[in-house]
Protein backbone atom coordinates (compact mmCIF):
# COMPACT_ATOMS: atom_id res chain seq x y z
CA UNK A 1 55.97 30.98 21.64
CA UNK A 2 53.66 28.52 20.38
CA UNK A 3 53.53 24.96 21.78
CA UNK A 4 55.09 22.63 19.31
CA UNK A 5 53.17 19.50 20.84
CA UNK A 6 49.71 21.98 20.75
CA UNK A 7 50.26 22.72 17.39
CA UNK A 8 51.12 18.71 16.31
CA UNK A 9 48.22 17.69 17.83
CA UNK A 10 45.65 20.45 16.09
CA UNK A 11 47.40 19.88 12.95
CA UNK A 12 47.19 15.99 12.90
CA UNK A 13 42.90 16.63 13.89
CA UNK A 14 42.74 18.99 11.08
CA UNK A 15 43.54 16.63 8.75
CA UNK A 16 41.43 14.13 9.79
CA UNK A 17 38.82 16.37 10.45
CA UNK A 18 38.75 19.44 7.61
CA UNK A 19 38.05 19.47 4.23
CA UNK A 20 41.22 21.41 2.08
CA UNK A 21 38.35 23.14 0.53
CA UNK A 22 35.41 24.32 2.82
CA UNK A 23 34.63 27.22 1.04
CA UNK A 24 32.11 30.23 0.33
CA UNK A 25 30.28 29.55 -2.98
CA UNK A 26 28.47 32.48 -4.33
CA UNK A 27 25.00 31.39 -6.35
CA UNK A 28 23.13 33.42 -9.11
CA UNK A 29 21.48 31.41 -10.98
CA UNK A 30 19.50 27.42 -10.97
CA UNK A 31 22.27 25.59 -12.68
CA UNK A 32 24.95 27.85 -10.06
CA UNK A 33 22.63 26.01 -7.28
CA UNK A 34 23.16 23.13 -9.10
CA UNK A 35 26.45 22.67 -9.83
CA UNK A 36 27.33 24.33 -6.12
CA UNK A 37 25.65 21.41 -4.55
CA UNK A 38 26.52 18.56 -6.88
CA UNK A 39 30.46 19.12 -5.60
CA UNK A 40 29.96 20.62 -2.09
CA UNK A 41 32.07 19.48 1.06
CA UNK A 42 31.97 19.14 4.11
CA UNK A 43 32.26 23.22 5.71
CA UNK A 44 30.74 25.09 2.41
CA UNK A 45 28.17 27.36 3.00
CA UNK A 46 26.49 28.00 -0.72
CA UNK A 47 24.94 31.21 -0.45
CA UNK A 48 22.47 32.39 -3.03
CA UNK A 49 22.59 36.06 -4.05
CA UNK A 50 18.88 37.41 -3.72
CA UNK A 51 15.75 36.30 -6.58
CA UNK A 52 14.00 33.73 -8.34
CA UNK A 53 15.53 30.50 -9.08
CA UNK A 54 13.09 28.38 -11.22
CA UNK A 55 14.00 24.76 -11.12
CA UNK A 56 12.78 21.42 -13.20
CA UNK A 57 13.85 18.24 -11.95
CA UNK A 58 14.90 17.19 -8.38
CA UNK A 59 18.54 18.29 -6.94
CA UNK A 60 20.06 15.71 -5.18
CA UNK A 61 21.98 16.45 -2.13
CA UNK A 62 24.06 12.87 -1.63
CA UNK A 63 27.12 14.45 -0.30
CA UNK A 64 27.82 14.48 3.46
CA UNK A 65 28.87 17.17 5.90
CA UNK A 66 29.64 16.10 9.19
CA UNK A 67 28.27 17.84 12.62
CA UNK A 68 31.13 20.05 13.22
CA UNK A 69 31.27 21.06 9.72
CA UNK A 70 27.49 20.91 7.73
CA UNK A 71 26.77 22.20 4.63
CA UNK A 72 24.91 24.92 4.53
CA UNK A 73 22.31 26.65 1.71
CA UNK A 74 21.36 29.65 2.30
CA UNK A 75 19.83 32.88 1.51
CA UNK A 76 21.50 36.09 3.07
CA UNK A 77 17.94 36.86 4.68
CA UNK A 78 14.60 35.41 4.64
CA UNK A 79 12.37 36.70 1.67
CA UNK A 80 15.77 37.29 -0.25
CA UNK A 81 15.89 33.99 -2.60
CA UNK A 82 12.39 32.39 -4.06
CA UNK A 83 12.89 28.27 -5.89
CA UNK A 84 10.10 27.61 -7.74
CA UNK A 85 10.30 23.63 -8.28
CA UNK A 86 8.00 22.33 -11.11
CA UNK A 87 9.43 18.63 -9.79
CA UNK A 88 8.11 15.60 -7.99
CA UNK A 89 10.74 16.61 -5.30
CA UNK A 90 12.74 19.63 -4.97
CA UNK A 91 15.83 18.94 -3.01
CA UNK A 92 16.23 15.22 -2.53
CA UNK A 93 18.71 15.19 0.55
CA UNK A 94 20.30 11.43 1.43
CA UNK A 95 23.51 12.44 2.72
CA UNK A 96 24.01 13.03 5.95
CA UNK A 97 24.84 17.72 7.85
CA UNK A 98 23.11 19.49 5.63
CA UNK A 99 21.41 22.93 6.62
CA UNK A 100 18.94 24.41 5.23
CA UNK A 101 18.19 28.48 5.84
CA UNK A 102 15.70 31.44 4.84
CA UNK A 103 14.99 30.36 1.71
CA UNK A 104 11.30 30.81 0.05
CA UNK A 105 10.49 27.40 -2.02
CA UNK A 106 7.17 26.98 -3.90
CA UNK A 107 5.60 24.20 -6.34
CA UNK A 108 4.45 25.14 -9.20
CA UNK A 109 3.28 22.16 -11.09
CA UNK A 110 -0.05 22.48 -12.85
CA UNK A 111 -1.01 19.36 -11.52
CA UNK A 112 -0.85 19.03 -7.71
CA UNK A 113 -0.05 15.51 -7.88
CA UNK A 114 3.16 16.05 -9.53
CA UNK A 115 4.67 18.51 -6.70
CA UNK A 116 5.05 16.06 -3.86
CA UNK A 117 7.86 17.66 -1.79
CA UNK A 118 10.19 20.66 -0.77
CA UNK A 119 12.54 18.67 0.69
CA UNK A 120 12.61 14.78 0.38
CA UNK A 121 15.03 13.33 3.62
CA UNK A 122 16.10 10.25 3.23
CA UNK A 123 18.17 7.12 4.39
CA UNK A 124 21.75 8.14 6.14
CA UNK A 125 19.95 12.38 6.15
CA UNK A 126 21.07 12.56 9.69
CA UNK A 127 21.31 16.04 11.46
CA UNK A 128 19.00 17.38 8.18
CA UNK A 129 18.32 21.09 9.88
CA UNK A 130 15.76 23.61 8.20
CA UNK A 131 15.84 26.69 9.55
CA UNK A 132 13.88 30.19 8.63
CA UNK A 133 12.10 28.94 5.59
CA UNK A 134 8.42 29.39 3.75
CA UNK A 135 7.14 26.00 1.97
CA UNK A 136 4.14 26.43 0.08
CA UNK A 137 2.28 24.66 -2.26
CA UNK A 138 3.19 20.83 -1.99
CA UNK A 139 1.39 17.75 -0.77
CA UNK A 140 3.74 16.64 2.14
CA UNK A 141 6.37 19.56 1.83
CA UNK A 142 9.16 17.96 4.39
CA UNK A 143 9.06 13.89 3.91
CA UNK A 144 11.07 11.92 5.72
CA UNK A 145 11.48 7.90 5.50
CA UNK A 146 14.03 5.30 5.14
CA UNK A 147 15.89 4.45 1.84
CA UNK A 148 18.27 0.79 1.01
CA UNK A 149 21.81 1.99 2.13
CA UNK A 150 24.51 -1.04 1.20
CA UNK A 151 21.37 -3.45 1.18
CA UNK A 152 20.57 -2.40 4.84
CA UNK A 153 17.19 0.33 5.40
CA UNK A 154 18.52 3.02 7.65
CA UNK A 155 16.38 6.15 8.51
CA UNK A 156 17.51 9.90 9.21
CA UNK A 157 18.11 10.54 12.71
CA UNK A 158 18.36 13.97 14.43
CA UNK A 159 16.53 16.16 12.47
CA UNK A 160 15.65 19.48 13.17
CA UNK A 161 12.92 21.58 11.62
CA UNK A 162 12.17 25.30 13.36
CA UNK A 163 11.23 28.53 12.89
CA UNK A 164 9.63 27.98 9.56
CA UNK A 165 5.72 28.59 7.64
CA UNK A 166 4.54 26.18 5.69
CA UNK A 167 1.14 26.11 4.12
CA UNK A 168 -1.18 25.93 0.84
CA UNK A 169 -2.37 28.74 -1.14
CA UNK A 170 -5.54 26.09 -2.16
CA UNK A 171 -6.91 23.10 -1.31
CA UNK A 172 -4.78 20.32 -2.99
CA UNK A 173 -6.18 18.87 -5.89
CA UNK A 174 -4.89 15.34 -5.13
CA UNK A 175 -5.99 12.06 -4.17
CA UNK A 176 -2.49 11.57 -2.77
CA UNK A 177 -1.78 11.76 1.16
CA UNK A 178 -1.14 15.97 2.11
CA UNK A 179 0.42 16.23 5.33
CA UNK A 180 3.16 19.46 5.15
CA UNK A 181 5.05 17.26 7.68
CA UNK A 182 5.11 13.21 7.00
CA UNK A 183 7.82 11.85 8.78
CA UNK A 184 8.37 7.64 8.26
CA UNK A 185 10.43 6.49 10.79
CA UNK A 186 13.54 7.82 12.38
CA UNK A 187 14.64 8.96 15.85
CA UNK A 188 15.02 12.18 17.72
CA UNK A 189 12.68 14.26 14.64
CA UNK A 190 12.51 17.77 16.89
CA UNK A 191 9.67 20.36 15.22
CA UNK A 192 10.05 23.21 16.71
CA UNK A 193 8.36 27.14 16.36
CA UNK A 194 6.94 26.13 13.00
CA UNK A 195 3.70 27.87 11.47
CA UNK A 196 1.94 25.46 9.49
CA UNK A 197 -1.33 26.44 8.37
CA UNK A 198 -4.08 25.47 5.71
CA UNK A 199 -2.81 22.15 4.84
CA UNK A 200 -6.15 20.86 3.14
CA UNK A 201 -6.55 17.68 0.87
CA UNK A 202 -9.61 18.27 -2.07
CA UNK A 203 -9.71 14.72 -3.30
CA UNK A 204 -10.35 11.27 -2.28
CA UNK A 205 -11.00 10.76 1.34
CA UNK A 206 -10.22 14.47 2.29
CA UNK A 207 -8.35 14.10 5.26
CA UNK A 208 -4.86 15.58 6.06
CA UNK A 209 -2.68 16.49 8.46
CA UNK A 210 -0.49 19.32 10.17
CA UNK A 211 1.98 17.25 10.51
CA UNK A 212 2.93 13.27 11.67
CA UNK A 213 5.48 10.98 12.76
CA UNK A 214 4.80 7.28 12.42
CA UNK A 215 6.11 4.12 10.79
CA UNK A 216 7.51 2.88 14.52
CA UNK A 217 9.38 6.73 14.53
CA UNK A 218 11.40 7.00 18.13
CA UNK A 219 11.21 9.89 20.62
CA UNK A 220 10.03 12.91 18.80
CA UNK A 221 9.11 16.37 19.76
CA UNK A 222 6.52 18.90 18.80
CA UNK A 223 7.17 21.87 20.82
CA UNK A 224 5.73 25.54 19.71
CA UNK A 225 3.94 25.44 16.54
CA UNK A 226 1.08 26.89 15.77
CA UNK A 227 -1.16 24.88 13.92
CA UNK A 228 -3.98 27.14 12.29
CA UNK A 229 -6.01 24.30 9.87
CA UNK A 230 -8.55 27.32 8.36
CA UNK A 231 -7.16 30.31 8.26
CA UNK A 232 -7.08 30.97 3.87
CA UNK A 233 -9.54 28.48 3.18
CA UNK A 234 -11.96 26.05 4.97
CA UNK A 235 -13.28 22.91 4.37
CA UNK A 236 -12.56 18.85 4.09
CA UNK A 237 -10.66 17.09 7.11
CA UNK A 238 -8.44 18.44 8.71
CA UNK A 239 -6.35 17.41 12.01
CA UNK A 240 -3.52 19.22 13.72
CA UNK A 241 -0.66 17.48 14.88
CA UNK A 242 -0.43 13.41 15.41
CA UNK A 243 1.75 10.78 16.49
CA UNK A 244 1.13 7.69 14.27
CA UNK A 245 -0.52 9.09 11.36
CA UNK A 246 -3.57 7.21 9.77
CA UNK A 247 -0.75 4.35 10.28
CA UNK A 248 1.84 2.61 8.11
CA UNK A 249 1.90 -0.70 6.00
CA UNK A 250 3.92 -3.03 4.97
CA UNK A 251 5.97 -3.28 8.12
CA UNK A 252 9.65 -3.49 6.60
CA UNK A 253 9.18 0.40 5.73
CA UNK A 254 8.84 0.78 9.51
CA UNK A 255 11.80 0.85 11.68
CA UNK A 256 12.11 -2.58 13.12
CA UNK A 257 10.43 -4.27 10.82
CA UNK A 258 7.37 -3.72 12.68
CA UNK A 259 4.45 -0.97 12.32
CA UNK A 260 2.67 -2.80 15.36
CA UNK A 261 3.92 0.23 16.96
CA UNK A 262 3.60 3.66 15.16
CA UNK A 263 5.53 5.91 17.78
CA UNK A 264 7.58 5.59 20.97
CA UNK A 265 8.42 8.40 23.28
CA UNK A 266 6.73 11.35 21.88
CA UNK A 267 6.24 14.94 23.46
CA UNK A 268 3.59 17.35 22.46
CA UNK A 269 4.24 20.79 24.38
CA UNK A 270 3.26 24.48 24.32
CA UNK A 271 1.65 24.05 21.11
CA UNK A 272 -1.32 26.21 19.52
CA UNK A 273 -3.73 24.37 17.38
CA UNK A 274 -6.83 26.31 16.00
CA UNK A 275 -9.67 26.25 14.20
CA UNK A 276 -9.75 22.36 13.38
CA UNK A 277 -13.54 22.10 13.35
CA UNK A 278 -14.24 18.66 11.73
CA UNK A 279 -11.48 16.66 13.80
CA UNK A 280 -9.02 16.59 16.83
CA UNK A 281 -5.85 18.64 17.34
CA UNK A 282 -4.12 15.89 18.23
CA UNK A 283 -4.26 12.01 17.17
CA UNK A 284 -2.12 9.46 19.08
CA UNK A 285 -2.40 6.27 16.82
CA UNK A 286 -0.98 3.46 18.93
CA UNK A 287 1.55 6.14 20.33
CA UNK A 288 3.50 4.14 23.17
CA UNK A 289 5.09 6.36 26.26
CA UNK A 290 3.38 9.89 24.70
CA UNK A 291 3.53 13.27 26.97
CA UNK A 292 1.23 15.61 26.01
CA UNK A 293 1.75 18.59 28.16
CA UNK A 294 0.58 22.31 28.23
CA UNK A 295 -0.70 22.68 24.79
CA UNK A 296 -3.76 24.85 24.24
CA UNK A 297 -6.62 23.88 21.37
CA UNK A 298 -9.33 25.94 19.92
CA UNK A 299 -12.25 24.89 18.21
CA UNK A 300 -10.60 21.39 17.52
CA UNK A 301 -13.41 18.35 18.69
CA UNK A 302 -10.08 17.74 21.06
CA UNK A 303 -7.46 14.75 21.38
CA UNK A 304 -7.86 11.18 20.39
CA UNK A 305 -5.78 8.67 22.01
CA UNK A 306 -6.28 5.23 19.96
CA UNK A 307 -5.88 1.57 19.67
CA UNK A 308 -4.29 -0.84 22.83
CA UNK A 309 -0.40 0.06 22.39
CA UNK A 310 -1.19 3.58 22.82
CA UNK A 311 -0.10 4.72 26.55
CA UNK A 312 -0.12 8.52 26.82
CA UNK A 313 -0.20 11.06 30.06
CA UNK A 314 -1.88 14.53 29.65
CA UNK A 315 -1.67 17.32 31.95
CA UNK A 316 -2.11 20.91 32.01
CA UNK A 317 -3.63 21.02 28.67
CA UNK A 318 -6.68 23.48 27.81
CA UNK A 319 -8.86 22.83 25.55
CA UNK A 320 -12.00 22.71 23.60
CA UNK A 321 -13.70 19.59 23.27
CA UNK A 322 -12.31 16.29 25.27
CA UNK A 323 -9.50 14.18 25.84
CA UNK A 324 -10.84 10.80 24.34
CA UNK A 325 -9.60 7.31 25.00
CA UNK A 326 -10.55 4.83 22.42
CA UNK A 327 -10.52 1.46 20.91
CA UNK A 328 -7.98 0.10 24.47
CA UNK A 329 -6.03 3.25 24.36
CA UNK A 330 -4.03 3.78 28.38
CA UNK A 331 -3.83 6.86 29.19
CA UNK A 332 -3.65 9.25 32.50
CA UNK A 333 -5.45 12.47 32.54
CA UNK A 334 -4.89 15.06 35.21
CA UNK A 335 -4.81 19.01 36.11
CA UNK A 336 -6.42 19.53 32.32
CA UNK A 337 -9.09 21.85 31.43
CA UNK A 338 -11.60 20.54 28.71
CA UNK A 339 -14.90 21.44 27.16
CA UNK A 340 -14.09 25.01 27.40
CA UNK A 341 -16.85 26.68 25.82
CA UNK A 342 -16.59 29.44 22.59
CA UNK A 343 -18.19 31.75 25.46
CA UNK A 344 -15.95 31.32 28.24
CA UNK A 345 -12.41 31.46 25.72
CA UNK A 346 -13.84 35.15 24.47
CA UNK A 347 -14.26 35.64 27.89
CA UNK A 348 -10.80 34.68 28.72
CA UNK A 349 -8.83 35.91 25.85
CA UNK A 350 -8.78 38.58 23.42
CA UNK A 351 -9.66 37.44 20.12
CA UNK A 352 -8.95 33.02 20.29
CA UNK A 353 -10.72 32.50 16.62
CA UNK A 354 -8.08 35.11 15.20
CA UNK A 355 -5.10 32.82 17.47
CA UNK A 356 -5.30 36.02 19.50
CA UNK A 357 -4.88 34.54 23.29
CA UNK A 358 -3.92 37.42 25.00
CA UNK A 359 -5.14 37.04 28.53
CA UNK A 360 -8.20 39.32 29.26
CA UNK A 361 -9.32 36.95 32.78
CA UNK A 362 -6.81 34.25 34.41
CA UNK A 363 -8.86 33.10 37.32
CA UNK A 364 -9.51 29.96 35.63
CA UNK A 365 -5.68 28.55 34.46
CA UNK A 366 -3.04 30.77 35.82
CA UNK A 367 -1.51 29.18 38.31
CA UNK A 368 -3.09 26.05 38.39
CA UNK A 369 -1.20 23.58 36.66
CA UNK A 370 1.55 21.02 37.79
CA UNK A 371 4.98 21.76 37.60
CA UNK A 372 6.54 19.37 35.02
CA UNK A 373 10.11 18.99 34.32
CA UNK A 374 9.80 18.64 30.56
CA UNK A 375 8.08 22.03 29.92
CA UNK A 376 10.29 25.02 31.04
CA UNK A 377 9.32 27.56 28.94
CA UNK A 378 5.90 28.39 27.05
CA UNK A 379 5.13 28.97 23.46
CA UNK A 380 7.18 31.74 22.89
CA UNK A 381 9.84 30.39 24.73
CA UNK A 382 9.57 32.74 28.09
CA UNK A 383 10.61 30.91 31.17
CA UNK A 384 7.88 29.15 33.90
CA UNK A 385 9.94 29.94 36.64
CA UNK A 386 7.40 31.20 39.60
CA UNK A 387 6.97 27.26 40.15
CA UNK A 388 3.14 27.10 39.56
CA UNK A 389 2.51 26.42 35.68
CA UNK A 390 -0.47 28.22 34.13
CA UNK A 391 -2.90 25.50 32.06
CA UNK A 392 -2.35 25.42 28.25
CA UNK A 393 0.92 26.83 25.82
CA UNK A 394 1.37 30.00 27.34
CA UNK A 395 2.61 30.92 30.76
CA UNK A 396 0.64 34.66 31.43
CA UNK A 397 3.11 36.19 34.48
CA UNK A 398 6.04 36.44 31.77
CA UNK A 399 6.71 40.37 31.51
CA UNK A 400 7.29 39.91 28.16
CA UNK A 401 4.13 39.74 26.13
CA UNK A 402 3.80 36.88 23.60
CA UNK A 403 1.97 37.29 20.00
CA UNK A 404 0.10 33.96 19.56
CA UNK A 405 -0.53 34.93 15.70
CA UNK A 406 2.76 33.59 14.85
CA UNK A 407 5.67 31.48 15.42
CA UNK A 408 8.66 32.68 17.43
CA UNK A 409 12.14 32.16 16.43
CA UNK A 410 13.93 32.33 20.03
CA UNK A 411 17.63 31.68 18.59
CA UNK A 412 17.49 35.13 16.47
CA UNK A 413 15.17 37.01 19.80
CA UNK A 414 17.80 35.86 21.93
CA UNK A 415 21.02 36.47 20.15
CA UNK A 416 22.05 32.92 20.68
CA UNK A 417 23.77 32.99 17.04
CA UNK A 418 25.76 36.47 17.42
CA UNK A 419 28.51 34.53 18.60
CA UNK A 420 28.97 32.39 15.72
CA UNK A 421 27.39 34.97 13.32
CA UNK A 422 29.96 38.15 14.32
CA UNK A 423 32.20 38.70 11.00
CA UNK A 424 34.64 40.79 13.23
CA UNK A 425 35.09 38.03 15.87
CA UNK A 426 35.20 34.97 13.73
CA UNK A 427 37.25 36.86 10.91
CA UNK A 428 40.05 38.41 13.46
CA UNK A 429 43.74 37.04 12.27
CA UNK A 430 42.48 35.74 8.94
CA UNK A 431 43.98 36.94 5.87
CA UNK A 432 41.90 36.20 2.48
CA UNK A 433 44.01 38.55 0.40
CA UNK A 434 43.17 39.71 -2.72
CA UNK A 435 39.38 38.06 -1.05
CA UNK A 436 37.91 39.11 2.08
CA UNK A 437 36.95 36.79 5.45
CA UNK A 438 33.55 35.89 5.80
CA UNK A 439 31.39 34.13 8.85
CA UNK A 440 30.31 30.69 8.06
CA UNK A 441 27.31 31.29 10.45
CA UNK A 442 28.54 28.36 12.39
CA UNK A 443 31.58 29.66 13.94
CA UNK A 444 34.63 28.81 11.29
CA UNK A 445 35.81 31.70 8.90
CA UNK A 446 35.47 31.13 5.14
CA UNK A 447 37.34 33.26 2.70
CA UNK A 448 34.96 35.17 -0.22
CA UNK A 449 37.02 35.22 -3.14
CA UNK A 450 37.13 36.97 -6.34
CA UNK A 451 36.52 36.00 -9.94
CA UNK A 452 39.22 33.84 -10.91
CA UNK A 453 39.98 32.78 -7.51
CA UNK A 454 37.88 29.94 -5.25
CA UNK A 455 38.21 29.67 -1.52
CA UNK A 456 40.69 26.51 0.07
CA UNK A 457 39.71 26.38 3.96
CA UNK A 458 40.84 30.00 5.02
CA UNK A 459 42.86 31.19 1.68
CA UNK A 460 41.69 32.78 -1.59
CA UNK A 461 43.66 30.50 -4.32
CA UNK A 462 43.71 30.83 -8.27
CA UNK A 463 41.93 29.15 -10.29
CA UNK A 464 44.55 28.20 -12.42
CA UNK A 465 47.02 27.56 -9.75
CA UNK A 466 48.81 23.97 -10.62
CA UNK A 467 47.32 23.24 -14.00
CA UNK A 468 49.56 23.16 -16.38
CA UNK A 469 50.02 26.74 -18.40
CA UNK A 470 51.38 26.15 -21.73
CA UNK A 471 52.33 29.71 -21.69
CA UNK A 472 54.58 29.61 -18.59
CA UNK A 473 56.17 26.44 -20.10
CA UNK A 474 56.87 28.29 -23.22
CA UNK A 475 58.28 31.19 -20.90
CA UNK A 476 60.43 28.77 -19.25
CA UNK A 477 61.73 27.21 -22.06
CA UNK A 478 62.47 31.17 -23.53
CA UNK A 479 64.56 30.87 -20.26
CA UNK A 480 62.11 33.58 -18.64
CA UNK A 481 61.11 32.84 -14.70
CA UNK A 482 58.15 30.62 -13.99
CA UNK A 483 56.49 30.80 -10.82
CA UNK A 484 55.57 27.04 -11.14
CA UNK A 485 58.99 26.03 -11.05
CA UNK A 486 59.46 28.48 -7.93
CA UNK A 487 60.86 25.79 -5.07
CA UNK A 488 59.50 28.47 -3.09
CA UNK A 489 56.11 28.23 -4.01
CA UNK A 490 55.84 32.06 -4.88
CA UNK A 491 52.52 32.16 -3.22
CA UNK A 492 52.82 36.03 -3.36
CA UNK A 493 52.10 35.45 -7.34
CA UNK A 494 48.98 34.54 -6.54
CA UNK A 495 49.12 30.23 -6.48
CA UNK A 496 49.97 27.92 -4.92
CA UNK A 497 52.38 24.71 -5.32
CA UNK A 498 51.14 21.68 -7.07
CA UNK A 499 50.64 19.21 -3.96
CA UNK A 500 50.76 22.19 -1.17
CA UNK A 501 47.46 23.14 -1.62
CA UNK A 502 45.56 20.22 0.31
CA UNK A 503 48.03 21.48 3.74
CA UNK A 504 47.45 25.08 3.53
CA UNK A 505 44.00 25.31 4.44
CA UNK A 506 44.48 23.15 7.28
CA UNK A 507 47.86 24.62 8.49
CA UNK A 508 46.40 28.33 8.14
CA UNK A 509 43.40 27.06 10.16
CA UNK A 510 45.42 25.99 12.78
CA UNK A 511 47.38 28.98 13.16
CA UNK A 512 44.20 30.78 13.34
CA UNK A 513 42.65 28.78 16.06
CA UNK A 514 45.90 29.12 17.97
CA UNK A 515 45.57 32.83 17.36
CA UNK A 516 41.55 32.49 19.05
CA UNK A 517 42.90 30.95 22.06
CA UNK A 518 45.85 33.18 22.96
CA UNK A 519 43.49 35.94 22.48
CA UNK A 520 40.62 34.72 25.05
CA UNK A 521 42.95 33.20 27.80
């Protein structure tokens, strides 16, 4: 018998918690997209039926999900949906849950100047996630920066990017800043298992970026990218990954008020940055507290610490090139290996100019690093468990081998989303009649409905349901039976009441989460 107090207490969180509505919405089309994100909710998951989806114009995601229920856009697998954006800024995301997965977006502006970004995250953005995704063809495809909430500047916080490519068919024809990852401000930014790659800026001064956060950003991580800087194309400036940027100006843009400071509490870790050849891998412009552990660069001139804030330790790096202190830069450098010549890394590895480090001779790094309790896995996320860390991204005693020639998406490898994923599991008790029970990918059901139906938390309900029918009214007044006027509701016609629809989602959900837990005790 179910526990009237249990029940109370589910149902009164419910309704302070879930939306009536979170819903499946089914996308064909651009003005579908559109229109599905203009009015989504917290809990939808807008799923885009596979093709091409040419936009014009910016889409502006200013609704908010919350962390237990996001909103989600998504294709059904990556290399399903392509968005072509011939925009400034493709999706312009300012509120806060939103989750972005395997979709393909491109710019395709004639001129490069006038495709800026992907995805534009701004102000109250917070716990923005990108998952799965290919961004090509922009000038800074993710941006991130603050934005005038209520006359106060507030920056997203909690941002995830992983498992993604992002690159540039060409050099960009722009004098304006190219950096597939700018990032102004915020806290907690965590880049994960990205592939960014031929990010190359024609014009002006030439010089880009792999990616950056600055503007006085707080305690981000870059953990397992590979950063490949010529791998299309070659040519102009081009760094790998940096905390602080070519720096940030004027200072109320910055968080704090202050750009004195570009970056607090960074960590670089088991990342891969190649082929670099005019500049550093990594650029710490006054970067205060930095780690920089176990990343391994290739034909890069090296690392650059800079400037008199900048503190940063470095150990168990290997590299090419040196680790540079400059201009009053702090740091403390120990158990790295640097000026590794061409000779000795063909010697070492298989093929390093291709990104191909398979291990051919380890007598010179496995083993010999320092244990550090921030790095517990490698680039491809296998464990360093023997308690002796090898030197650079990769930790050679896994007996897994790891393909350096690409990123590595260790959710999917591991299964770590079957649980939330499983359609049989998540769907068991739920009845979407005349629809059918869907996963929401994040662990709720949602109810796919049929044309002339839309989905209210875990029921299929008419369209038409409680708007008025001049039909039924002239059936009434022929004294014929009208399922409005049903005090039962007469939900088996296919409605529901006027006024009972915002309880039923919530009610059924309850039920069914009551139904979960008598089934796993």
């Amino acid at each position: 018998m179910i526990n009237i107090a249990v029940y109370l207490v589910l149902l009164a969180g419910l309704l302070a918690t879930t939306p009536a509505r979170a819903a499946l919405v089914n996308v064909t089309d651009a003005d579908g997209l559109r229109t599905a994100i203009a009015a989504a909710e917290p809990g939808d998951v807008i799923l885009l039926a596979p093709g091409v989806y040419d936009l014009t114009g910016s889409v502006s995601c200013d609704h908010s999900g919350t962390p237990s229920l996001p909103i989600i856009v998504k294709a059904p697998s990556p290399g399903d949906v392509r968005i072509r954006f011939d925009a400034l800024e493709g999706f312009k995301v300012s509120g806060s849950d939103w989750r972005f997965e395997n979709l393909e977006v491109e710019g395709v502006c004639a001129n490069h100047s006038d495709c800026e970004h992907a995805f534009h995250v701004v102000g109250a953005a917070d716990r923005f996630s990108l998952l799965r995704s290919v961004l090509r063809d922009f000038n800074a495809a993710i941006k991130g920066n603050g934005e005038l909430v209520g006359g106060v500047r507030v920056w997203p916080d909690d941002v995830r990017i992983a498992y993604n490519k992002i690159y540039n068919t060409a050099p960009r024809q722009t004098e304006n800043p190219v950096t597939p990852i700018d990032v102004v401000g915020g806290r907690r930014w965590r880049i994960t298992a990205n592939f960014i790659h031929d990010h190359a800026k024609a014009l002006g001064n030439q010089i880009s970026y792999a990616a950056f956060l600055k503007g006085h950003s707080f305690d981000g991580v870059f953990e397992r990218n590979l950063v490949i800087c010529e791998l299309a194309h070659t040519g102009q400036i081009r760094l790998g990954l940096s905390l602080g940027g070519g720096g940030t100006s004027p200072d109320d843009i910055c968080e704090e008020a202050s750009c004195a400071i570009e970056h607090e509490g960074g960590l670089l870790r088991n990342n891969i940055i190649v082929n670099c050849p005019a500049d550093v891998g990594i650029y710490l412009n006054e970067a205060v507290d930095t780690l920089v552990y176990n990343n391994l660069l290739y034909n890069t001139t090296g690392i650059d610490a800079r400037f008199a804030v900048t503190t940063a330790v470095f150990r168990n790096n290997l590299l090419s090139g040196v680790i540079r202190a400059r201009d009053g830069a702090a740091i403390d450098d120990a158990s790295n290996l640097v000026g590794v010549s061409p000779a000795d890394f063909a010697l070492w590895f298989a093929d390093p100019a291709a990104s191909d480090f398979s291990l051919l001779d380890g007598a010179a790094l496995v083993d010999l690093g320092v244990q550090l309790a921030e790095v517990t896995d490698d680039f491809c996320a296998h464990p360093r468990t023997d308690g002796h860390h090898d030197l650079g991204a990769l930790e050679f005693d896994s007996p897994s081998p790891c393909d350096t020639t690409s990123y590595h998406d260790d959710e999917a490898d591991a299964g770590i989303d079957a649980d939330v994923d499983d359609n049989e599991e998540v769907c068991e008790g739920v009845d979407c009649s005349p629809g059918s029970c869907v996963s929401s990918g994040y662990g709720y059901p949602l109810c796919s409905c049929p044309e002339g139906w839309h989905g209210e938390g875990i029921n299929c309900v008419r369209d038409d349901a409680g708007v008025d029918d001049p039909d039924a009214e002239a059936d009434a007044d022929a004294g014929a039976p009208s399922p409005k006027a049903d005090p039962g509701c007469s939900c088996s016609a296919g409605g529901h009441a006027p006024g009972a629809g915002p309880m039923l989602g919530p009610l059924t959900f309850v039920m069914w989460l009551l139904h979960r837990r008598r089934r796993r005790v």
